[in-house]
Protein backbone atom coordinates (compact mmCIF):
# COMPACT_ATOMS: atom_id res chain seq x y z
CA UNK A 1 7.48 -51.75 -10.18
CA UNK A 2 8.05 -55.60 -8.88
CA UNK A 3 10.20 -55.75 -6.73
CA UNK A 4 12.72 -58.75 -5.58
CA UNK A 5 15.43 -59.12 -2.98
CA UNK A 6 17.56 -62.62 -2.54
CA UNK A 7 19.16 -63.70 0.43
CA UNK A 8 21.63 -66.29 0.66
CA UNK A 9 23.35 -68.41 3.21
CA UNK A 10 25.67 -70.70 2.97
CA UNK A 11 26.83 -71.29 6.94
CA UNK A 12 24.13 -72.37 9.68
CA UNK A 13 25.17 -69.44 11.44
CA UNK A 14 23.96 -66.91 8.29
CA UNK A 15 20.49 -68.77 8.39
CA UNK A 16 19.61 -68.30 11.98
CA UNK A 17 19.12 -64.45 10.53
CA UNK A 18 17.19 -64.48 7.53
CA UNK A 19 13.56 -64.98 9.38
CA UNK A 20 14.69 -61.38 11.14
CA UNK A 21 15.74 -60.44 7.81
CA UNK A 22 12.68 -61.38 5.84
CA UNK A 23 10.35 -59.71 8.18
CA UNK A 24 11.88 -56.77 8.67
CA UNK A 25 11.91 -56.42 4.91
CA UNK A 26 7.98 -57.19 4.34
CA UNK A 27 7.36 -54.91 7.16
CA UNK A 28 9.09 -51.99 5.34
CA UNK A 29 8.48 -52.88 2.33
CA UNK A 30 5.22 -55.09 2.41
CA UNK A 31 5.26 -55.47 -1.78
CA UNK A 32 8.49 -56.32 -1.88
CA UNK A 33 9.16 -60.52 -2.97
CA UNK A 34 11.35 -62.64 -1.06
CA UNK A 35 13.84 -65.53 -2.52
CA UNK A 36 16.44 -67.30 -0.53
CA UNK A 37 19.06 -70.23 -1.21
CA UNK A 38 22.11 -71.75 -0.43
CA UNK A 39 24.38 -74.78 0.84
CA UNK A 40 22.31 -74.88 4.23
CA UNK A 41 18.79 -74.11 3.05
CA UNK A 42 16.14 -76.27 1.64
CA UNK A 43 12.12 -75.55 0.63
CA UNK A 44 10.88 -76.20 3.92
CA UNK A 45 13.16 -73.92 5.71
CA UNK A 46 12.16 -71.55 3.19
CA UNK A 47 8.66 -71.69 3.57
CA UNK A 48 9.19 -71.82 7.07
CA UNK A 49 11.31 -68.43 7.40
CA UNK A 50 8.59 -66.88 5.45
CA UNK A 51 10.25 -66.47 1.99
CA UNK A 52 8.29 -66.21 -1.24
CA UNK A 53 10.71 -68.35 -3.19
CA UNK A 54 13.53 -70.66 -2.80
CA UNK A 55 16.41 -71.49 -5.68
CA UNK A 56 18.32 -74.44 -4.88
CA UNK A 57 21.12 -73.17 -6.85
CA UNK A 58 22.34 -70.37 -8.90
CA UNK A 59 20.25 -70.73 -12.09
CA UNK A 60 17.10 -72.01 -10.70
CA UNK A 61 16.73 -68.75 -8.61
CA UNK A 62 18.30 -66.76 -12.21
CA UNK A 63 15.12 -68.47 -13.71
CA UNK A 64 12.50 -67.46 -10.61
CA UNK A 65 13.73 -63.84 -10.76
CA UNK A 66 13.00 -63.95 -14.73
CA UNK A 67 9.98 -65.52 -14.67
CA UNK A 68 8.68 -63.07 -11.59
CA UNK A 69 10.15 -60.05 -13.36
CA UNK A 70 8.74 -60.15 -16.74
């Protein structure tokens, strides 16, 4: 079964957490997919953090999900 967790901030402050978030996540769940997004994010912060995907709005990451799902 894929599986798929997004994370979104949209303060600085929510941000600062997702690299703590993102680990923690691969560690207990090392198959599990990664996409984040929001007002404060961009691809490079993304990549950075670790995440496996970044949607720079609502239906971009609607369209990652679908296309990593099917």
């Amino acid at each position: 079964m894929l599986k798929l967790v997004g994370l979104s901030a949209l303060m600085t402050t929510t941000g600062c957490n997702m690299e703590e978030t993102i680990n923690h996540l691969k560690e207990s769940c090392p198959d599990c997919k990664v996409m984040v997004g929001g007002a404060v994010l961009n691809e490079s912060y993304a990549e950075s953090i670790g995440a496996d995907f970044y949607g720079r709005d609502a239906k971009e990451s609607v369209n990652i999900a679908n296309k990593f799902l099917k």
